[in-house]
PDB file of N, CA and C in Angstrom:
ATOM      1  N   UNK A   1     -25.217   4.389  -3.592  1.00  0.00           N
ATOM      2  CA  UNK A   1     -24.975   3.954  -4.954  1.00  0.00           C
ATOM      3  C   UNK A   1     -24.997   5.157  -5.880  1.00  0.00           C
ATOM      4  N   UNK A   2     -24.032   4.895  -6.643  1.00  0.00           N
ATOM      5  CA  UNK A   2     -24.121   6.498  -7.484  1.00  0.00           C
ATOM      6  C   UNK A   2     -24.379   6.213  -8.978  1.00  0.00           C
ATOM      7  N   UNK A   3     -25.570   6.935  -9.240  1.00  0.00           N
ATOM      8  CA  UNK A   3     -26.493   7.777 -10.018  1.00  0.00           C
ATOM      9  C   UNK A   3     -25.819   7.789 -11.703  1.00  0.00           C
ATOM     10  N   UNK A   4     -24.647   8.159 -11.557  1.00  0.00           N
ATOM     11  CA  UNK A   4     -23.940   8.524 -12.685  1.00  0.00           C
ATOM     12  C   UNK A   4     -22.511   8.031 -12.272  1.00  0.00           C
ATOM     13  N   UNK A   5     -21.995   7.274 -13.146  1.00  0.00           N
ATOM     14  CA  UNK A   5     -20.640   7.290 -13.590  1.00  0.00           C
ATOM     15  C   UNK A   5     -19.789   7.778 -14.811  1.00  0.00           C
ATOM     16  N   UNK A   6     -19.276   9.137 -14.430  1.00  0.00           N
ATOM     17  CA  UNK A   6     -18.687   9.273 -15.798  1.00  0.00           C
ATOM     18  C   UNK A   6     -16.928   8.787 -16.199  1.00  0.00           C
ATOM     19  N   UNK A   7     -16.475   8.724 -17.276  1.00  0.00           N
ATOM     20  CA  UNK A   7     -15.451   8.119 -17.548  1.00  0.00           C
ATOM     21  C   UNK A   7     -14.814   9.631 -18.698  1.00  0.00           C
ATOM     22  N   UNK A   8     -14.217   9.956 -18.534  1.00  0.00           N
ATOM     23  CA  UNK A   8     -13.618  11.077 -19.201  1.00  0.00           C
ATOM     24  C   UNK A   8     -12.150  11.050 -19.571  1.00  0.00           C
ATOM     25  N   UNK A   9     -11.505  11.034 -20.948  1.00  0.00           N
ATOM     26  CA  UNK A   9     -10.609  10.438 -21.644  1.00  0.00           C
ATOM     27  C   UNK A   9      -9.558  11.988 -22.157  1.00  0.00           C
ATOM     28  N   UNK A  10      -8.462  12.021 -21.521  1.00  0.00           N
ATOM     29  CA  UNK A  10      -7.347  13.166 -22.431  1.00  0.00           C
ATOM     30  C   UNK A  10      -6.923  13.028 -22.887  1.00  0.00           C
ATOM     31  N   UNK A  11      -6.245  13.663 -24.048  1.00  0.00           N
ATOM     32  CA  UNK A  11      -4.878  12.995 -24.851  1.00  0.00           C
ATOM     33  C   UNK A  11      -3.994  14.628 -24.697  1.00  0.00           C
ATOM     34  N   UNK A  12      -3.128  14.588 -23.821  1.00  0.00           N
ATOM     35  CA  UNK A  12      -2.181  15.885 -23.883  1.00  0.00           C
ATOM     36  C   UNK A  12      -1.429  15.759 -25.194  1.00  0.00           C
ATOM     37  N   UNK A  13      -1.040  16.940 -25.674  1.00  0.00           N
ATOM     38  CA  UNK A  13      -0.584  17.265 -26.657  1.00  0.00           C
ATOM     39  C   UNK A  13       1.358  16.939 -26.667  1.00  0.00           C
ATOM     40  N   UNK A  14       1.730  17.000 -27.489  1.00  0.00           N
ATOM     41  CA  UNK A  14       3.129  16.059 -27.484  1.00  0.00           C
ATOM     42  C   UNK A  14       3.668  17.396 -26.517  1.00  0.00           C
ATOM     43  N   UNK A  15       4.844  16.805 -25.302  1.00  0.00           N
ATOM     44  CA  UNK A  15       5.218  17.413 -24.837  1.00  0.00           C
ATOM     45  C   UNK A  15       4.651  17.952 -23.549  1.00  0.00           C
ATOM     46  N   UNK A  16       3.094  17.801 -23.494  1.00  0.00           N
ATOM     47  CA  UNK A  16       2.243  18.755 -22.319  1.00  0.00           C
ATOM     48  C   UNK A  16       1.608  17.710 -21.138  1.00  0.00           C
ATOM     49  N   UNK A  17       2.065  16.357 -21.653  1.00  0.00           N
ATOM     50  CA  UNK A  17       1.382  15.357 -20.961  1.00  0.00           C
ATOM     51  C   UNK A  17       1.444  15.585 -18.852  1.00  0.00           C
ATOM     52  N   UNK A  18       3.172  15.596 -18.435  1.00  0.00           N
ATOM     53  CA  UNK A  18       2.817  16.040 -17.117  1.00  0.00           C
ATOM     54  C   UNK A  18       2.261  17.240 -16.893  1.00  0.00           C
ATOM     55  N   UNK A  19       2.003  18.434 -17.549  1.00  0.00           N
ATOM     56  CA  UNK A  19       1.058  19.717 -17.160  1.00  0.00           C
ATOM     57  C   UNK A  19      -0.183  19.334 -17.281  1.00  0.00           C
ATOM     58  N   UNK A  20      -0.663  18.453 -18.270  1.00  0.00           N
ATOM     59  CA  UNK A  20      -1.978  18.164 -18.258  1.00  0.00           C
ATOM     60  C   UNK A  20      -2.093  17.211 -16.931  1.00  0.00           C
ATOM     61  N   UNK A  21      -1.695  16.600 -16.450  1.00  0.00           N
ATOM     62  CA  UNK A  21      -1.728  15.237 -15.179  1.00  0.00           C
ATOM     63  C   UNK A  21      -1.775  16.453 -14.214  1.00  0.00           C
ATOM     64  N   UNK A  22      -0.387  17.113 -14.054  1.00  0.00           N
ATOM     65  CA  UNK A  22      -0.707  18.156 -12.741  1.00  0.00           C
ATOM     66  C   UNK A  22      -1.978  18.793 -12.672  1.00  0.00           C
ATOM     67  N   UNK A  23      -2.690  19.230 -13.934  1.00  0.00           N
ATOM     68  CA  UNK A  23      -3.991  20.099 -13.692  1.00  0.00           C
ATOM     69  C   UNK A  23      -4.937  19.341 -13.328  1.00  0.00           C
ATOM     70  N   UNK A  24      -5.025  17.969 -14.000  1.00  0.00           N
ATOM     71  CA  UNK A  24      -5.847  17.044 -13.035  1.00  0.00           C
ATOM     72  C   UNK A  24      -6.272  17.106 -11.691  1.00  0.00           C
ATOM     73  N   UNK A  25      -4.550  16.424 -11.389  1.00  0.00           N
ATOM     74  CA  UNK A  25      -4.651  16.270  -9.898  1.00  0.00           C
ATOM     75  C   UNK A  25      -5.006  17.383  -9.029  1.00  0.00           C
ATOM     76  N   UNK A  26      -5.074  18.638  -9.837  1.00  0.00           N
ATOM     77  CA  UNK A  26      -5.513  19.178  -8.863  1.00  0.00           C
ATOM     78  C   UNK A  26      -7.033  19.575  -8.906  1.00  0.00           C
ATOM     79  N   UNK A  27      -7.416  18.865  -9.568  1.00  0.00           N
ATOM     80  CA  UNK A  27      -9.122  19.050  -9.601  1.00  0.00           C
ATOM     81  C   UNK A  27      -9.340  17.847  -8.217  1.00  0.00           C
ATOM     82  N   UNK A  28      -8.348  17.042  -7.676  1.00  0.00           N
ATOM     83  CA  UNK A  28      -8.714  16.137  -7.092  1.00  0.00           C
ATOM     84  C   UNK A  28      -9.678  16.595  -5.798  1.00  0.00           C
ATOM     85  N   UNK A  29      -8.663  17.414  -5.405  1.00  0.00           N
ATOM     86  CA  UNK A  29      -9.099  17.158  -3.534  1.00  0.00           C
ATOM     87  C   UNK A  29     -10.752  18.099  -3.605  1.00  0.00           C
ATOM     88  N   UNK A  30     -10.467  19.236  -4.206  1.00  0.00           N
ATOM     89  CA  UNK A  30     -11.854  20.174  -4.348  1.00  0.00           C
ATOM     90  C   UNK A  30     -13.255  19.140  -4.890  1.00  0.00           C
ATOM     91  N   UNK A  31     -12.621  18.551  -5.696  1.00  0.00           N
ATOM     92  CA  UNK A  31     -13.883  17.519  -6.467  1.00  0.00           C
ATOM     93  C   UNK A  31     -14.410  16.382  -5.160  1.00  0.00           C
ATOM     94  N   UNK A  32     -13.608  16.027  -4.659  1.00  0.00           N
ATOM     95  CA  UNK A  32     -13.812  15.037  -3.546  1.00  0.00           C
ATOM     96  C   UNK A  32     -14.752  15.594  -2.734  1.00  0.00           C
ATOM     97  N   UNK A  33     -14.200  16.736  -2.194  1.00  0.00           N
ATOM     98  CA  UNK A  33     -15.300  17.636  -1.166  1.00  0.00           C
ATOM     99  C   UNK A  33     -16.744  18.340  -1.456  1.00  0.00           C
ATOM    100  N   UNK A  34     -16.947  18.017  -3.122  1.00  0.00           N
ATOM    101  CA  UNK A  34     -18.478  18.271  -3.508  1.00  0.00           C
ATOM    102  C   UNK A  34     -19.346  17.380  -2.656  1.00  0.00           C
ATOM    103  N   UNK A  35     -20.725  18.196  -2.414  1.00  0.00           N
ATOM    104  CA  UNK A  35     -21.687  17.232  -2.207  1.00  0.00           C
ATOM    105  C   UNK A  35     -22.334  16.169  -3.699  1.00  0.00           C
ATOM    106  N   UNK A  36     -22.041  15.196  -2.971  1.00  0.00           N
ATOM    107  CA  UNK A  36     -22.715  14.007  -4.021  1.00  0.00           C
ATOM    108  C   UNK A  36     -21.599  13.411  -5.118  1.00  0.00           C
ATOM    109  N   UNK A  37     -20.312  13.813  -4.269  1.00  0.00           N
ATOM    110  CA  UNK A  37     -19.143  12.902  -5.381  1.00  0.00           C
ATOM    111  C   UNK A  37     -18.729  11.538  -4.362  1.00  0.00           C
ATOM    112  N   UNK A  38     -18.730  10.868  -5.116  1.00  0.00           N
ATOM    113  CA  UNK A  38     -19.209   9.296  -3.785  1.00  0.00           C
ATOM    114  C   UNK A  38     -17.323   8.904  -4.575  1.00  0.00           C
ATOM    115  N   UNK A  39     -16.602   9.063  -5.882  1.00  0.00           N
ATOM    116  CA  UNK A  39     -15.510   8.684  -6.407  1.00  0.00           C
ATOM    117  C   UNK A  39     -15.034   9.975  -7.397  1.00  0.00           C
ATOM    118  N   UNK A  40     -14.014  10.208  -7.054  1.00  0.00           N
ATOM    119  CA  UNK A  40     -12.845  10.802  -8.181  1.00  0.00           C
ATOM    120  C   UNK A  40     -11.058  10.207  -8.377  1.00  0.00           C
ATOM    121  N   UNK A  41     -11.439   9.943  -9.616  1.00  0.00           N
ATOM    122  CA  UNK A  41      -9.966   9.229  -9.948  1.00  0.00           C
ATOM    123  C   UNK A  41      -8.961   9.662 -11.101  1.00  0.00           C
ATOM    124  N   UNK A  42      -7.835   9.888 -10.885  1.00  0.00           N
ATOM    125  CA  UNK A  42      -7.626   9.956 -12.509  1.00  0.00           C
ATOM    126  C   UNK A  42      -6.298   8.997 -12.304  1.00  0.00           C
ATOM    127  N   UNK A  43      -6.436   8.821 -13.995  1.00  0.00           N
ATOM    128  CA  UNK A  43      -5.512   7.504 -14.102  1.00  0.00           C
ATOM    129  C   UNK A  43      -4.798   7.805 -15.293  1.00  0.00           C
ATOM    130  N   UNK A  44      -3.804   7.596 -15.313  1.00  0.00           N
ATOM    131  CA  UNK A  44      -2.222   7.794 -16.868  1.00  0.00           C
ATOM    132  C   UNK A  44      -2.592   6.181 -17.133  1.00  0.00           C
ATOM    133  N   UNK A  45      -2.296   6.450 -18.851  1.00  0.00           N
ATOM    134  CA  UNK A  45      -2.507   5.239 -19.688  1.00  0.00           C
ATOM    135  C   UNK A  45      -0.851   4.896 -19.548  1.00  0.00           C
ATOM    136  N   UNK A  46      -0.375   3.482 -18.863  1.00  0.00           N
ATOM    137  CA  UNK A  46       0.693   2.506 -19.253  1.00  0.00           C
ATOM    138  C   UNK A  46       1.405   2.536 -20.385  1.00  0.00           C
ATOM    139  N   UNK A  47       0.224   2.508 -21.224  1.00  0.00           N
ATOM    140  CA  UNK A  47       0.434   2.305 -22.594  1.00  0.00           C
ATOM    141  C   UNK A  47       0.871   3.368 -23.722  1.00  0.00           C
ATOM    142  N   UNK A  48       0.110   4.321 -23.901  1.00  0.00           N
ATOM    143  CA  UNK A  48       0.577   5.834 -24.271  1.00  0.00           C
ATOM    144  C   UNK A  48       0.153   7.014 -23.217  1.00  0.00           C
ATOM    145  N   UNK A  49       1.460   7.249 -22.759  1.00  0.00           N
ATOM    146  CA  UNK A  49       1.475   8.336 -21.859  1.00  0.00           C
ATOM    147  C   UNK A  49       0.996   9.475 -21.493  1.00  0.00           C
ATOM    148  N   UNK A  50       0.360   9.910 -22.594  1.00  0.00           N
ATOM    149  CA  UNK A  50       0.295  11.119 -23.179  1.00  0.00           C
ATOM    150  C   UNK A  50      -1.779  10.820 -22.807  1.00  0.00           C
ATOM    151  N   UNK A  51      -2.094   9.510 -22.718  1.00  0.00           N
ATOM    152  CA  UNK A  51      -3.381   9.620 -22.691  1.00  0.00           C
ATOM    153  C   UNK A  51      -4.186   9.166 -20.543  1.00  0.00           C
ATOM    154  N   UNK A  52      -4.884  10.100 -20.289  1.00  0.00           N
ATOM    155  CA  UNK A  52      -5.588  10.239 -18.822  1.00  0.00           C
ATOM    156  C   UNK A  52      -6.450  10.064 -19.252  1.00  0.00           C
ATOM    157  N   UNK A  53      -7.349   9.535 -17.863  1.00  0.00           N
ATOM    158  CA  UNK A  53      -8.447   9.552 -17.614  1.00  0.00           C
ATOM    159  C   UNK A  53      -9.030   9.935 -16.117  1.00  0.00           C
ATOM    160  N   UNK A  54     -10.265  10.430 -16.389  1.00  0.00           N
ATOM    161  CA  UNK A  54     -11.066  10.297 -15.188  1.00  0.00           C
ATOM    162  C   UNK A  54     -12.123   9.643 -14.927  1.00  0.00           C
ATOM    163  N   UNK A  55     -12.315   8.832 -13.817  1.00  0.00           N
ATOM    164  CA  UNK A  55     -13.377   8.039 -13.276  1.00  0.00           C
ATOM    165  C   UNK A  55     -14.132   8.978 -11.882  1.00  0.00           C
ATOM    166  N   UNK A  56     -15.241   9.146 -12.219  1.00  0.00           N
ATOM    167  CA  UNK A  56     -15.961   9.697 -11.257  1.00  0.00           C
ATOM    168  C   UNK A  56     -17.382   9.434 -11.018  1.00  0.00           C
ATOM    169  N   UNK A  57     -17.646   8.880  -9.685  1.00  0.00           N
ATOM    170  CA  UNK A  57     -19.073   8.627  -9.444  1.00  0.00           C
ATOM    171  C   UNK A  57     -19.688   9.817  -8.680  1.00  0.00           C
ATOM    172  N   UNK A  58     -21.202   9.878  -9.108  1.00  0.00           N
ATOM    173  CA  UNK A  58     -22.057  11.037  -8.794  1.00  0.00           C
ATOM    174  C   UNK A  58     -23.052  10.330  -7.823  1.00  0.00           C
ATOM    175  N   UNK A  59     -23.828  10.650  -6.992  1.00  0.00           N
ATOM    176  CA  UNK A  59     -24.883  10.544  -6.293  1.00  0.00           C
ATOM    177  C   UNK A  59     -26.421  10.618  -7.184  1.00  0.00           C
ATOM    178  N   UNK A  60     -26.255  11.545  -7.553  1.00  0.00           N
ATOM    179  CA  UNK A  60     -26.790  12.452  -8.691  1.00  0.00           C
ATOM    180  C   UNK A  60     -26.759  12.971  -9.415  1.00  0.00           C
ATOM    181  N   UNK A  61     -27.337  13.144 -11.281  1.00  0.00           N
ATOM    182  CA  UNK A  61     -26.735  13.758 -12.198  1.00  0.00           C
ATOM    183  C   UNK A  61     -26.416  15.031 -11.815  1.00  0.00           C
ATOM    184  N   UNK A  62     -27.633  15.520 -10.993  1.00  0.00           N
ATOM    185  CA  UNK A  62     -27.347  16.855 -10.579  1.00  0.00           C
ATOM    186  C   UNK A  62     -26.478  17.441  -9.988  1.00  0.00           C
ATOM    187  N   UNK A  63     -26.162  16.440  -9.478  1.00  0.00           N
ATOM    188  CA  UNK A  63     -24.453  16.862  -8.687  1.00  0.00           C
ATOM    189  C   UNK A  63     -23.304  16.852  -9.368  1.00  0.00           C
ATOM    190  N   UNK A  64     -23.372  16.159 -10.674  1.00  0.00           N
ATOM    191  CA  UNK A  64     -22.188  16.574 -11.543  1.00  0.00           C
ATOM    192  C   UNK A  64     -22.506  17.654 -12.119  1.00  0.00           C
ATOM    193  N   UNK A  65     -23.589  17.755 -12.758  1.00  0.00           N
ATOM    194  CA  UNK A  65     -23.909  19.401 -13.569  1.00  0.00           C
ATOM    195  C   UNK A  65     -23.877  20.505 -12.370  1.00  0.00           C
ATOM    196  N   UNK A  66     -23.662  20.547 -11.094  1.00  0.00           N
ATOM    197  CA  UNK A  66     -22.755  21.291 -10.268  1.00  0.00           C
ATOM    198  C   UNK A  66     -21.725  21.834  -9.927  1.00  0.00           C
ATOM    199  N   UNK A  67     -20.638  20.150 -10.379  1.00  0.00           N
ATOM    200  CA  UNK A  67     -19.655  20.498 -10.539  1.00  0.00           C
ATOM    201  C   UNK A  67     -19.138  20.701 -11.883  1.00  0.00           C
ATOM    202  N   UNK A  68     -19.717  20.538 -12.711  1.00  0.00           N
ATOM    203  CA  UNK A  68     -19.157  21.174 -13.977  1.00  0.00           C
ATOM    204  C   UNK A  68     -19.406  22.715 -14.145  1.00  0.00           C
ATOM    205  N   UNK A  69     -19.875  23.298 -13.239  1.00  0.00           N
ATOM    206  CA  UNK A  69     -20.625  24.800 -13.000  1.00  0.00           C
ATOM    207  C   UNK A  69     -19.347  25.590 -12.092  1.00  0.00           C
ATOM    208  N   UNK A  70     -18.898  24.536 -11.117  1.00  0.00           N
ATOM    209  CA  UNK A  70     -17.818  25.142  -9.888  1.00  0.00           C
ATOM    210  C   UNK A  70     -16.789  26.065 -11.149  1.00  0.00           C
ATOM    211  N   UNK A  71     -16.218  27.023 -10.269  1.00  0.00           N
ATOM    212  CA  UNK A  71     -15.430  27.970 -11.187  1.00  0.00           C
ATOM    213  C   UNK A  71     -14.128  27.179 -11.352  1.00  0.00           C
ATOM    214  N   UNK A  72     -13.288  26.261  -9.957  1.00  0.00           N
ATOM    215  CA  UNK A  72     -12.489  25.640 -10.486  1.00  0.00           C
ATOM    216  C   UNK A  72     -12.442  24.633 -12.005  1.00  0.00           C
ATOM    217  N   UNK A  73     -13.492  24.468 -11.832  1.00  0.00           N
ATOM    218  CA  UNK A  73     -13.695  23.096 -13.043  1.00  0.00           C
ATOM    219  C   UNK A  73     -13.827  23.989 -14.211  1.00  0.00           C
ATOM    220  N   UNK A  74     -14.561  25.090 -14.053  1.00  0.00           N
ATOM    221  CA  UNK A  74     -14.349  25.911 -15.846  1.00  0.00           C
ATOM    222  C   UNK A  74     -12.970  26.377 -15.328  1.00  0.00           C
ATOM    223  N   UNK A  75     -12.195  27.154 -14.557  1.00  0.00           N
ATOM    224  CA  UNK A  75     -11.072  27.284 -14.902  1.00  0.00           C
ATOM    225  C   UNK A  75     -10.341  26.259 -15.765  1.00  0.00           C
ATOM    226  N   UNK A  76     -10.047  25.063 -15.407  1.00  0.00           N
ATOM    227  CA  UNK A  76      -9.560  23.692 -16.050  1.00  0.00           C
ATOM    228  C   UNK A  76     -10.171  23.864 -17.273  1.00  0.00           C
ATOM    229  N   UNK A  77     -11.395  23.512 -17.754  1.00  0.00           N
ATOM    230  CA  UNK A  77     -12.004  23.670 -18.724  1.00  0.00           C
ATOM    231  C   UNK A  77     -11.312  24.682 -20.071  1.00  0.00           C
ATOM    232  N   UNK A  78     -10.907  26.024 -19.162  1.00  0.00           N
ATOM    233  CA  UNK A  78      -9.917  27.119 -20.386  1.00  0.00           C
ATOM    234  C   UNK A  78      -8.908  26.470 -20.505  1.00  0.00           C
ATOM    235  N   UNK A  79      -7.938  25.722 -19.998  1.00  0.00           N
ATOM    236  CA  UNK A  79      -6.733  25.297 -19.993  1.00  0.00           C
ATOM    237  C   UNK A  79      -6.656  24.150 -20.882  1.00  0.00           C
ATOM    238  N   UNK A  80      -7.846  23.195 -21.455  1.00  0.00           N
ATOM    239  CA  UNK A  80      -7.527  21.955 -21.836  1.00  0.00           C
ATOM    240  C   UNK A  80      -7.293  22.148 -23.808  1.00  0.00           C
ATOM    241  N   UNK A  81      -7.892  23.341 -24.334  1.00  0.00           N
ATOM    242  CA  UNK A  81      -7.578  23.659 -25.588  1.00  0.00           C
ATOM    243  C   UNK A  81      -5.554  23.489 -25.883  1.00  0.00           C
ATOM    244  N   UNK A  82      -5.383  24.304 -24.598  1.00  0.00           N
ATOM    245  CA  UNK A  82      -3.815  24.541 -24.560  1.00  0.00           C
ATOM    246  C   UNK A  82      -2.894  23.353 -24.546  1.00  0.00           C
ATOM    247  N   UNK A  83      -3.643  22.465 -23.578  1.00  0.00           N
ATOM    248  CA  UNK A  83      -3.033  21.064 -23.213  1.00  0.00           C
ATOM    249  C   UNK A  83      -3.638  19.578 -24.003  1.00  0.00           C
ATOM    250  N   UNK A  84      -4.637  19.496 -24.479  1.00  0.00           N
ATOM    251  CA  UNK A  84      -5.147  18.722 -24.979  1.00  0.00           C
ATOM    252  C   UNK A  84      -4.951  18.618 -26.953  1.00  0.00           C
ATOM    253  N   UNK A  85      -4.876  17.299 -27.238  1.00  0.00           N
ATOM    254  CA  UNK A  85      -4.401  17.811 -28.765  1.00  0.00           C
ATOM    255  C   UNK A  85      -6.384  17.590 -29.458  1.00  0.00           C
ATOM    256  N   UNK A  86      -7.234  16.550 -28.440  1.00  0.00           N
ATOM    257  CA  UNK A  86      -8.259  16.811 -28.765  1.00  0.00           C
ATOM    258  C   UNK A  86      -9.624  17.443 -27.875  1.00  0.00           C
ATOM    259  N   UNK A  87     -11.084  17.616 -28.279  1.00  0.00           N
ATOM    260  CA  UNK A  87     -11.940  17.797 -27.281  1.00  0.00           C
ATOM    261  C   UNK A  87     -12.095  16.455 -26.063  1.00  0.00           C
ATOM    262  N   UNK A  88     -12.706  16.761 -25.121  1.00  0.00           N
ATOM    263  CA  UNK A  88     -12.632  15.636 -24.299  1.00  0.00           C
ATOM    264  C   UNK A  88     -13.612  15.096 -24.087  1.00  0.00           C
ATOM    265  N   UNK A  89     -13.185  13.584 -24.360  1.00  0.00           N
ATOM    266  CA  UNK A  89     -14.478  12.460 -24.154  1.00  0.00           C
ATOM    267  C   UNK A  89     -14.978  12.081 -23.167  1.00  0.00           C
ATOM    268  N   UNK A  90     -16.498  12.294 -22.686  1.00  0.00           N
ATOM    269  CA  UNK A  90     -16.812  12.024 -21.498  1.00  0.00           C
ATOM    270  C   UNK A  90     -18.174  11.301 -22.320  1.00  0.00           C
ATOM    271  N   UNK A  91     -17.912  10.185 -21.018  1.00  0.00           N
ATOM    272  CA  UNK A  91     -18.984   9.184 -21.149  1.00  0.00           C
ATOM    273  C   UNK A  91     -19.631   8.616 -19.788  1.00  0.00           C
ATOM    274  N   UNK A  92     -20.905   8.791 -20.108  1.00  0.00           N
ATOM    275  CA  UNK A  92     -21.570   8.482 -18.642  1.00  0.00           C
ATOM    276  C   UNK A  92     -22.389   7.184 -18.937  1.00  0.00           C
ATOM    277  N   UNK A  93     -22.017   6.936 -17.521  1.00  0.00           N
ATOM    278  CA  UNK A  93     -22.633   5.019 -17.056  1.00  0.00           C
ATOM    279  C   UNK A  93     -23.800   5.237 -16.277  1.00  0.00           C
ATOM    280  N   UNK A  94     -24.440   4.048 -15.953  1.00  0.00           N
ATOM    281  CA  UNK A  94     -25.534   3.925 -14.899  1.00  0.00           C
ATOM    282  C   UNK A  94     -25.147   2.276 -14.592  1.00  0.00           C
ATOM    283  N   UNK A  95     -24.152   2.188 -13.267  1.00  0.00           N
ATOM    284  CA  UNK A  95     -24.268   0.550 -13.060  1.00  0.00           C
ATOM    285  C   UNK A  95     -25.432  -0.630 -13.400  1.00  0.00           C
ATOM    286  N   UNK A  96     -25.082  -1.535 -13.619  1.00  0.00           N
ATOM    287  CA  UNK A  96     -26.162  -2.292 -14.252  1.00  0.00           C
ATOM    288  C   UNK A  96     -26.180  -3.307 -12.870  1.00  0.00           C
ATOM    289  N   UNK A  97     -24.875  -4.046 -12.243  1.00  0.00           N
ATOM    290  CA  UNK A  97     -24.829  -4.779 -11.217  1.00  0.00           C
ATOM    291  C   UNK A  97     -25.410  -5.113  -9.877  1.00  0.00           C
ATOM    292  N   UNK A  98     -25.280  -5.743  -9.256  1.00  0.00           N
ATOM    293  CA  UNK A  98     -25.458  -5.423  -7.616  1.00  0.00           C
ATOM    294  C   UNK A  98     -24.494  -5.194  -7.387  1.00  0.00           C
ATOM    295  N   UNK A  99     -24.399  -3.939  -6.328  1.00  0.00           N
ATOM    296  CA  UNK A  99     -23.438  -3.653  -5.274  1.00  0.00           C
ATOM    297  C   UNK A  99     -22.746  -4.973  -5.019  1.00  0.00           C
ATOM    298  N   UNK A 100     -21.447  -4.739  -4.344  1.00  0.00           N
ATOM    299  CA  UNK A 100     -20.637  -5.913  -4.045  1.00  0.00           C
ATOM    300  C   UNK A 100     -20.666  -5.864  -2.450  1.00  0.00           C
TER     301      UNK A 100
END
């Protein structure tokens, strides 16, 4: 069961929306292979294009403040001023449910 869920929101800047999606996806496969990432997702809004997200479950907080440390992830991190028209919203969960 994971620890932390964060939900993290982009809005690419007019024009930058597939460069911002490509830089995503490629946080995918490296993020997957952390210890203590149990989910990584990102998802394009239907609705306005221009807006992503990421869904990611942690094991442990500590394992995300890991990967927010990995050099890939600050690389990304320099890039989102360029691609993003704002800062990025990240919001963290703690399931409330039972497992299914």
């Amino acid at each position: 069961m994971a620890e932390l869920t964060n939900v993290a929101y982009f809005t690419a800047k007019p024009g930058r929306s597939q460069d911002l999606g490509d830089e995503l996806l490629q946080l995918v496969a490296s993020s997957r292979r952390e210890e203590g990432c149990l989910r990584y997702e990102i998802h394009q809004s239907k609705d306005v294009t221009d807006v992503w997200m990421v869904i990611e479950d942690w094991r442990h907080a500590s394992d995300f403040k890991l990967h927010m440390s990995a050099d890939y992830v600050q690389a990304f991190v320099e890039k989102v001023p360029d691609l993003c028209v704002e800062d990025v919203e990240i919001c963290g969960y703690q399931q409330r449910s039972p497992q299914a």
